[in-house]
PDB file of N, CA and C in Angstrom:
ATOM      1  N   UNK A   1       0.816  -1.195   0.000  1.00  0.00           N
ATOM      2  CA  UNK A   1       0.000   0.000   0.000  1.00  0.00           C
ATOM      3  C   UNK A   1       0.858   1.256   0.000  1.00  0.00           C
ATOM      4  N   UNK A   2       1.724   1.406   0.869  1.00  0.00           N
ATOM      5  CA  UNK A   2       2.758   2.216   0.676  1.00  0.00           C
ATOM      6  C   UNK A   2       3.498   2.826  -0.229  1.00  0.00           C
ATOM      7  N   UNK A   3       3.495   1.798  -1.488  1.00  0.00           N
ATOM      8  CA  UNK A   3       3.749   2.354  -2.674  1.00  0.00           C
ATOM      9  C   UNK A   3       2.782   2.951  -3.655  1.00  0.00           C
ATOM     10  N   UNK A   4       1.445   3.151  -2.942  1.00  0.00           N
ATOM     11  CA  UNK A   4       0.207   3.901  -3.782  1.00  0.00           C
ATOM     12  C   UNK A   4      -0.037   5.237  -2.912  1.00  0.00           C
ATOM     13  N   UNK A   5       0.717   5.722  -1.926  1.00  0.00           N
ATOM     14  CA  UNK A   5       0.661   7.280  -1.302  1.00  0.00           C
ATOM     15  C   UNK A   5      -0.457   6.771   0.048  1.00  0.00           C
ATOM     16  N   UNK A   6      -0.312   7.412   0.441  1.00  0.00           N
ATOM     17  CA  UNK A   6      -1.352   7.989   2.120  1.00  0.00           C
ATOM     18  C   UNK A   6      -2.849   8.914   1.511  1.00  0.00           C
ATOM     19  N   UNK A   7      -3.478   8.275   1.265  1.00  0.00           N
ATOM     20  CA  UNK A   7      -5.010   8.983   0.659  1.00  0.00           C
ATOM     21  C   UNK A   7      -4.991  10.126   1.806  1.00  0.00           C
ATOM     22  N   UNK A   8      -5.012   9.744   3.076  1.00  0.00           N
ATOM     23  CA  UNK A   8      -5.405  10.773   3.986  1.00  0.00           C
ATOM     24  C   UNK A   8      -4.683  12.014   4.402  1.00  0.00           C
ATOM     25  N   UNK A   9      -3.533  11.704   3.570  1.00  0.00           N
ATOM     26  CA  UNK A   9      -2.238  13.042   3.805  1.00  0.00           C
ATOM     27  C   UNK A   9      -1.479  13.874   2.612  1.00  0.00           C
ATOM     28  N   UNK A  10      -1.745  12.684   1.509  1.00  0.00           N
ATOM     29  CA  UNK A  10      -0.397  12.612   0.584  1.00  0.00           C
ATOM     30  C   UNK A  10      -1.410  12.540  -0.807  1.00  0.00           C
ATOM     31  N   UNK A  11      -1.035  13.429  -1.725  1.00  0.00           N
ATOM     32  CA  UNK A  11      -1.736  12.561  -3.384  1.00  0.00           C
ATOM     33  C   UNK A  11      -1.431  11.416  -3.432  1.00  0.00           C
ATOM     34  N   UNK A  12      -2.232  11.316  -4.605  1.00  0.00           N
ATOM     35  CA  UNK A  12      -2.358   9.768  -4.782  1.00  0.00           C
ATOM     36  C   UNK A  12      -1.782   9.681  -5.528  1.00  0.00           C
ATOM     37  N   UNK A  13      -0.112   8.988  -6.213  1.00  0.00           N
ATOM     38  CA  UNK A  13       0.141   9.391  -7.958  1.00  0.00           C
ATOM     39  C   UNK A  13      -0.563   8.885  -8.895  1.00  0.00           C
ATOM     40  N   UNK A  14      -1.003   8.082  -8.645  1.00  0.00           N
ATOM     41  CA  UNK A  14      -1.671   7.330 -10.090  1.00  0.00           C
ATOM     42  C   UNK A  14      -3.127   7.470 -10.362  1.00  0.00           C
ATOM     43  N   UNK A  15      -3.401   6.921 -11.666  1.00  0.00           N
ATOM     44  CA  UNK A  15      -5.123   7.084 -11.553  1.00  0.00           C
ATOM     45  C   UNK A  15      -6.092   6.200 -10.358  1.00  0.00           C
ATOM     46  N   UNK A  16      -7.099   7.179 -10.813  1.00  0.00           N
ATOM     47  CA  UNK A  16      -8.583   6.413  -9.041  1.00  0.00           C
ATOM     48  C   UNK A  16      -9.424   7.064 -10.141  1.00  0.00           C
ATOM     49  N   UNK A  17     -10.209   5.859 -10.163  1.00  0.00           N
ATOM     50  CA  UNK A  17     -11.244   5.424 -11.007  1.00  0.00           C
ATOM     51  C   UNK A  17     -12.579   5.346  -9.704  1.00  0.00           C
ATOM     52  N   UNK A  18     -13.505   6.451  -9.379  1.00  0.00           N
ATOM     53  CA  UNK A  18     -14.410   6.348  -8.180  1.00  0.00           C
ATOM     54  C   UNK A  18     -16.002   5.878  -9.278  1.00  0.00           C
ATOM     55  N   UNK A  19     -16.434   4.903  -8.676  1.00  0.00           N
ATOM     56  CA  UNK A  19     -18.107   4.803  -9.276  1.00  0.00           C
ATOM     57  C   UNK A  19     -19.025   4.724  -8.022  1.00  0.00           C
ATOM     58  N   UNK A  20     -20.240   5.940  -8.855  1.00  0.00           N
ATOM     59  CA  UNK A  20     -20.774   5.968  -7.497  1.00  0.00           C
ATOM     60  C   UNK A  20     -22.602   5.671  -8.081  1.00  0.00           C
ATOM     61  N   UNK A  21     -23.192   4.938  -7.579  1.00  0.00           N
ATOM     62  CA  UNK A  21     -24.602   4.927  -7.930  1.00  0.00           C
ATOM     63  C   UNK A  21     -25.521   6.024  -6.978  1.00  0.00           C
ATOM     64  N   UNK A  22     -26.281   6.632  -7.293  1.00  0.00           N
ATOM     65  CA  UNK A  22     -27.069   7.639  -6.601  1.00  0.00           C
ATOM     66  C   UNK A  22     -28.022   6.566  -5.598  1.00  0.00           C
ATOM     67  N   UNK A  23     -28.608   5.693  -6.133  1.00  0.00           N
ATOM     68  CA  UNK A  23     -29.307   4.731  -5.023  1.00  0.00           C
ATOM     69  C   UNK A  23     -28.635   4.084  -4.183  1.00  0.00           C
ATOM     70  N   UNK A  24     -27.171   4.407  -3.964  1.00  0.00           N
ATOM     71  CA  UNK A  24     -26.408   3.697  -3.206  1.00  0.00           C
ATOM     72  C   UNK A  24     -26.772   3.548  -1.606  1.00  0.00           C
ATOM     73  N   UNK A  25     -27.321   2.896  -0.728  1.00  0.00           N
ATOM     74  CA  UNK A  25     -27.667   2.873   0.473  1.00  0.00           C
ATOM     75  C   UNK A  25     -25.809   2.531   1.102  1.00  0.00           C
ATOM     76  N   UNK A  26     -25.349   1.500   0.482  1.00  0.00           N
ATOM     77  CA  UNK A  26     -23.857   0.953   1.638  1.00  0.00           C
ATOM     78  C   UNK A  26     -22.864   2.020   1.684  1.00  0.00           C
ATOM     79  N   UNK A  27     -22.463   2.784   0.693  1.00  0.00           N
ATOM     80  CA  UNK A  27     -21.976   3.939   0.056  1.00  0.00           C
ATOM     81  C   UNK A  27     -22.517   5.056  -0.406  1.00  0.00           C
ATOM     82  N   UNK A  28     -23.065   6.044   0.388  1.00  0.00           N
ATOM     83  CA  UNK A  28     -23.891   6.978  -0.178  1.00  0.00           C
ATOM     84  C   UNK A  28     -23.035   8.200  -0.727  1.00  0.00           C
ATOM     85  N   UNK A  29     -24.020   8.374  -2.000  1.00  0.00           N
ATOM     86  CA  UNK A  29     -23.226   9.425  -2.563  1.00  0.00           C
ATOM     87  C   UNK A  29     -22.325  10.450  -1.990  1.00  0.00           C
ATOM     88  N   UNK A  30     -22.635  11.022  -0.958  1.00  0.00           N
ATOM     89  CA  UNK A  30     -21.995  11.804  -0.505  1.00  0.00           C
ATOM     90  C   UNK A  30     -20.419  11.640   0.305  1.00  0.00           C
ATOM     91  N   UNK A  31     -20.302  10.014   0.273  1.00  0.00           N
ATOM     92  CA  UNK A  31     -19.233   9.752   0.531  1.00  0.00           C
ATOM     93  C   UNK A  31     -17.979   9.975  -0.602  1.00  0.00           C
ATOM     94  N   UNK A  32     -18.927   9.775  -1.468  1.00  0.00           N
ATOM     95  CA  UNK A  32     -18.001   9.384  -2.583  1.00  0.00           C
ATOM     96  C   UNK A  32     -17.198  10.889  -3.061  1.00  0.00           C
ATOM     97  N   UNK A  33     -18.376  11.810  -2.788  1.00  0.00           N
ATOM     98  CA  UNK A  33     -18.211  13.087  -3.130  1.00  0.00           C
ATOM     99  C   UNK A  33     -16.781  13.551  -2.311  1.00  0.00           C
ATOM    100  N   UNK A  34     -16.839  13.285  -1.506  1.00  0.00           N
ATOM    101  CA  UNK A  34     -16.139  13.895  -0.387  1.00  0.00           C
ATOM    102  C   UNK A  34     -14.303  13.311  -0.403  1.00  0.00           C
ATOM    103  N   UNK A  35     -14.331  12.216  -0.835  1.00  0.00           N
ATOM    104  CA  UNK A  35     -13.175  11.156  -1.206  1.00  0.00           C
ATOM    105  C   UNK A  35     -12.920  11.880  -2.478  1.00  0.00           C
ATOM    106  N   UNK A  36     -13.585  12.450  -3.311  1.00  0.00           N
ATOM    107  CA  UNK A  36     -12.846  12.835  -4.616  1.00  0.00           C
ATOM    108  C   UNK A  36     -12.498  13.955  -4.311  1.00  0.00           C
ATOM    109  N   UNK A  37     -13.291  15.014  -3.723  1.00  0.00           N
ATOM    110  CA  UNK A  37     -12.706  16.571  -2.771  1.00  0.00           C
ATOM    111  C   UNK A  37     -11.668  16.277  -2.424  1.00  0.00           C
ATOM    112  N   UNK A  38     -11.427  15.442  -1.672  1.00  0.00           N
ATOM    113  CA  UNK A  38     -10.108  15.224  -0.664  1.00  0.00           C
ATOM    114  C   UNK A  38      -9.111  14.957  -2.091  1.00  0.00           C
ATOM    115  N   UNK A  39      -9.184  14.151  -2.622  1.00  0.00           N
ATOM    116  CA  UNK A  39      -7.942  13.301  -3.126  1.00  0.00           C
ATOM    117  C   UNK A  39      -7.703  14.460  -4.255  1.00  0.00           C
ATOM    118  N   UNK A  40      -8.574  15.199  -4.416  1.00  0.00           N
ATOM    119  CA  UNK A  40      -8.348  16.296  -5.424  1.00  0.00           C
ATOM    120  C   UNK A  40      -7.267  17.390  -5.240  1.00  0.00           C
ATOM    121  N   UNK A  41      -8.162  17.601  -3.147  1.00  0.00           N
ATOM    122  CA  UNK A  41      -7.459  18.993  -2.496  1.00  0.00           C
ATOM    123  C   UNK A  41      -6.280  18.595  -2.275  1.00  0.00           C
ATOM    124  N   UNK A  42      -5.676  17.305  -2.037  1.00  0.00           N
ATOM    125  CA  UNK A  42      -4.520  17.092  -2.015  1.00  0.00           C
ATOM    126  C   UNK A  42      -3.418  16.893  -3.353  1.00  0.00           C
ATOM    127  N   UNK A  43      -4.013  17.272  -4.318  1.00  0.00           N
ATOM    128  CA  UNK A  43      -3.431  17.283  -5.840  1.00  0.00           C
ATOM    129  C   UNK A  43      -3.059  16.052  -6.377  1.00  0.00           C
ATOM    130  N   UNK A  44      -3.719  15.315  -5.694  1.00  0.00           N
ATOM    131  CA  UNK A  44      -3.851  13.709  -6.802  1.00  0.00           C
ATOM    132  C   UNK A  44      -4.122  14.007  -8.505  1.00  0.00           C
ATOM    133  N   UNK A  45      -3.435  13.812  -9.130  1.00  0.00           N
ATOM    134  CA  UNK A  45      -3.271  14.222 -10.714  1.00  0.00           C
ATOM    135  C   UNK A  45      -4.535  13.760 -11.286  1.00  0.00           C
ATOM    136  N   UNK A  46      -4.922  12.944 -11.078  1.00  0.00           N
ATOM    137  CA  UNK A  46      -5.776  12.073 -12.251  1.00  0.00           C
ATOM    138  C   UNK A  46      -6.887  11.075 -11.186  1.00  0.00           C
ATOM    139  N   UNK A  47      -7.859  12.137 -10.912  1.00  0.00           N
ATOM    140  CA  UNK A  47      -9.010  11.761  -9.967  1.00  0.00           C
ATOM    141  C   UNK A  47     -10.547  11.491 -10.968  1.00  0.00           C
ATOM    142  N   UNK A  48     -11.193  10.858 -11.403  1.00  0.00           N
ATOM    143  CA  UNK A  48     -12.226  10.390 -12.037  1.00  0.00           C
ATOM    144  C   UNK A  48     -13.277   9.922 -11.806  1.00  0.00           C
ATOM    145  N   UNK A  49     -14.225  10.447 -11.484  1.00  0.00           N
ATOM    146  CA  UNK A  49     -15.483  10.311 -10.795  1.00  0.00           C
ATOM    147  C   UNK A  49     -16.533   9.389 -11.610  1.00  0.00           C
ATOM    148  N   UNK A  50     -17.335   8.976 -11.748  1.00  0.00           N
ATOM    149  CA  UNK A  50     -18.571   8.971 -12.873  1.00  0.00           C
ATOM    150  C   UNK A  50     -20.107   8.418 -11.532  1.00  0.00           C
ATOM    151  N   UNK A  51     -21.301   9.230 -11.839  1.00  0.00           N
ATOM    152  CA  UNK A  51     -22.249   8.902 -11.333  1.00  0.00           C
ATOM    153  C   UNK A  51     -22.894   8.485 -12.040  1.00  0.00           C
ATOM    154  N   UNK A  52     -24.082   7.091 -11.526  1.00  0.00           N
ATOM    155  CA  UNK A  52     -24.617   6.585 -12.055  1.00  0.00           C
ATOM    156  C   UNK A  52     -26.149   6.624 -11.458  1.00  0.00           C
ATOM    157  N   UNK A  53     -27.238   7.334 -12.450  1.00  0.00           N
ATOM    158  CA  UNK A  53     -28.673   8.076 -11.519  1.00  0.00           C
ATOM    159  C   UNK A  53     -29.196   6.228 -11.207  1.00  0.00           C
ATOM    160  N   UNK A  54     -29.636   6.010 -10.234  1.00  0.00           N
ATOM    161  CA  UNK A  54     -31.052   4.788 -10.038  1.00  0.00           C
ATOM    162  C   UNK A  54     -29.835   4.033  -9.602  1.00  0.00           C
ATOM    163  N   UNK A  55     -28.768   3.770  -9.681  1.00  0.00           N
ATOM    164  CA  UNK A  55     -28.119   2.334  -9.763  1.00  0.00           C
ATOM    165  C   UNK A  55     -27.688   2.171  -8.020  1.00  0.00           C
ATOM    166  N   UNK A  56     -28.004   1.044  -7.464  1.00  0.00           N
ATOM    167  CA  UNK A  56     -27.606   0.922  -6.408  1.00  0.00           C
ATOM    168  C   UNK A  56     -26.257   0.197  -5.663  1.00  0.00           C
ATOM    169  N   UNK A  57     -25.825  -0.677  -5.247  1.00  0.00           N
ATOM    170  CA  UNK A  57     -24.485  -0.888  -4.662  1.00  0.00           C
ATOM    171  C   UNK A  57     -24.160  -2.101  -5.659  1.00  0.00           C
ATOM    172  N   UNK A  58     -25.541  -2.731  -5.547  1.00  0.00           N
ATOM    173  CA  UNK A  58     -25.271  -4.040  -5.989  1.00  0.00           C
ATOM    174  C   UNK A  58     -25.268  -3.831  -7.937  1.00  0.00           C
ATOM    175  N   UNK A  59     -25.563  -2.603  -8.196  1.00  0.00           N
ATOM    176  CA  UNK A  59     -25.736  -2.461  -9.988  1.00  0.00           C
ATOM    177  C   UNK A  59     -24.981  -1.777 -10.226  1.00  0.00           C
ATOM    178  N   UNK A  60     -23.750  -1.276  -9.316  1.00  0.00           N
ATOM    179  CA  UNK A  60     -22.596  -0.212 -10.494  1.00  0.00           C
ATOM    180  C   UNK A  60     -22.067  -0.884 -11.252  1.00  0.00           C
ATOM    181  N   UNK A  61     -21.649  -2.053 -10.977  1.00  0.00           N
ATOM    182  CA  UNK A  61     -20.256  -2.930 -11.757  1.00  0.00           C
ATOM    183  C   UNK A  61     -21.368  -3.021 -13.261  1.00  0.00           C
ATOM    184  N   UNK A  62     -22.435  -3.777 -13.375  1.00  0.00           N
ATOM    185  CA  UNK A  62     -23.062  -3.264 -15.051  1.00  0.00           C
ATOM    186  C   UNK A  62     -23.171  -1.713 -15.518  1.00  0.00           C
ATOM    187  N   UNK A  63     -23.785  -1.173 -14.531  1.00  0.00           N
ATOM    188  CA  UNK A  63     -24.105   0.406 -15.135  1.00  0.00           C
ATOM    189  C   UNK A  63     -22.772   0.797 -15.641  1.00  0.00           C
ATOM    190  N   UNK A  64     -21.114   0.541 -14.957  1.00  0.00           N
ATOM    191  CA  UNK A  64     -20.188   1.271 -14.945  1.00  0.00           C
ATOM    192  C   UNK A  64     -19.335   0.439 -16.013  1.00  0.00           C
ATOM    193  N   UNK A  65     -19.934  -0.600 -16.643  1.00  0.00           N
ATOM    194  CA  UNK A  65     -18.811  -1.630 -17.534  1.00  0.00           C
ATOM    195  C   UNK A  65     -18.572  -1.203 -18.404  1.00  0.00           C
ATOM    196  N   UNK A  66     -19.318  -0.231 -19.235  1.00  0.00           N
ATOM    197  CA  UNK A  66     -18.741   0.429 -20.745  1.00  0.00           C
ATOM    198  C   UNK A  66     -17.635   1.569 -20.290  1.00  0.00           C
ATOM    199  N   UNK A  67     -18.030   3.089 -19.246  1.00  0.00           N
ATOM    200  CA  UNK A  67     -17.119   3.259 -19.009  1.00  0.00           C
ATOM    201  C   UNK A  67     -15.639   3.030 -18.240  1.00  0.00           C
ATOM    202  N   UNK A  68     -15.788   2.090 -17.595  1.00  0.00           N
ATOM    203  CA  UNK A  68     -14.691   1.219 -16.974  1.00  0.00           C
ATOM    204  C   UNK A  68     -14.042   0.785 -18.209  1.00  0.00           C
ATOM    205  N   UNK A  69     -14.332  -0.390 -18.718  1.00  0.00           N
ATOM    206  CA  UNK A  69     -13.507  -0.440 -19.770  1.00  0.00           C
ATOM    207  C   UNK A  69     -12.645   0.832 -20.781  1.00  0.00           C
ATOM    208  N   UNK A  70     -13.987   1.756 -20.743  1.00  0.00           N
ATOM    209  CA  UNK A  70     -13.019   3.187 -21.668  1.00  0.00           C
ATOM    210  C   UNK A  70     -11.847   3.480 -20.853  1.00  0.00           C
ATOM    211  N   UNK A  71     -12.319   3.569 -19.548  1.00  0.00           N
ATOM    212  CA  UNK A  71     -11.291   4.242 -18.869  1.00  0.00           C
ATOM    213  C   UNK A  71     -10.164   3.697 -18.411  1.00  0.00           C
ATOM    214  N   UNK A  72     -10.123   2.194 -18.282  1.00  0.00           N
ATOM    215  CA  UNK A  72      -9.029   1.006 -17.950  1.00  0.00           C
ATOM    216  C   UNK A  72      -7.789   0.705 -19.665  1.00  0.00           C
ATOM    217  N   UNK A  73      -8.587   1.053 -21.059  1.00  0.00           N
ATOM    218  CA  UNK A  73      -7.897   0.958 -21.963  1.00  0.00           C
ATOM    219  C   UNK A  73      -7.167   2.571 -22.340  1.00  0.00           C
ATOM    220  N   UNK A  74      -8.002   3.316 -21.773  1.00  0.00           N
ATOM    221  CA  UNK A  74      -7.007   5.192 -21.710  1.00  0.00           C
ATOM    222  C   UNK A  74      -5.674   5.152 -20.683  1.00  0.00           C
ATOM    223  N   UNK A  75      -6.053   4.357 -19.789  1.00  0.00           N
ATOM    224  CA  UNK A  75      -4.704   4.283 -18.369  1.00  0.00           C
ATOM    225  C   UNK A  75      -3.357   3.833 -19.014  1.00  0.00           C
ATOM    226  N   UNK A  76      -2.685   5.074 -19.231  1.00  0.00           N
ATOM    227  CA  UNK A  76      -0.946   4.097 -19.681  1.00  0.00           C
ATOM    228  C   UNK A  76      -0.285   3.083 -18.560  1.00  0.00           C
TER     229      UNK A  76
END
């Protein structure tokens, strides 16, 4: 872990890929919000959000598979 930075102190160097469903009850949006603020305010280079309206904890991984893939084949 050590070699991916201190989220809570330090940027992050590499890409963070965050998916967040708006129906999320386990993870509510506003967590998610707040984790990308942070990792932002700390100048993490390459922070990437995407919301997904209706989808809940258990439906990001489909809602998020087309752009996941875009975004996993853009990552050098």
């Amino acid at each position: 872990m050590a070699a991916y930075g201190d989220p809570d102190h330090a940027p992050v160097p590499g890409p963070v890929l965050l998916l967040q469903g708006t129906d999320d009850h386990d993870v509510p949006p506003a967590w998610t919000d707040d984790i990308t603020r942070h990792l932002r305010a700390l100048g993490s280079p390459s922070i990437t959000q995407h919301t997904y309206p209706g989808a809940d904890h258990d439906q990001i991984l489909t809602a998020s598979t087309c752009d996941t893939l875009t975004y996993l084949r853009a990552v050098p």
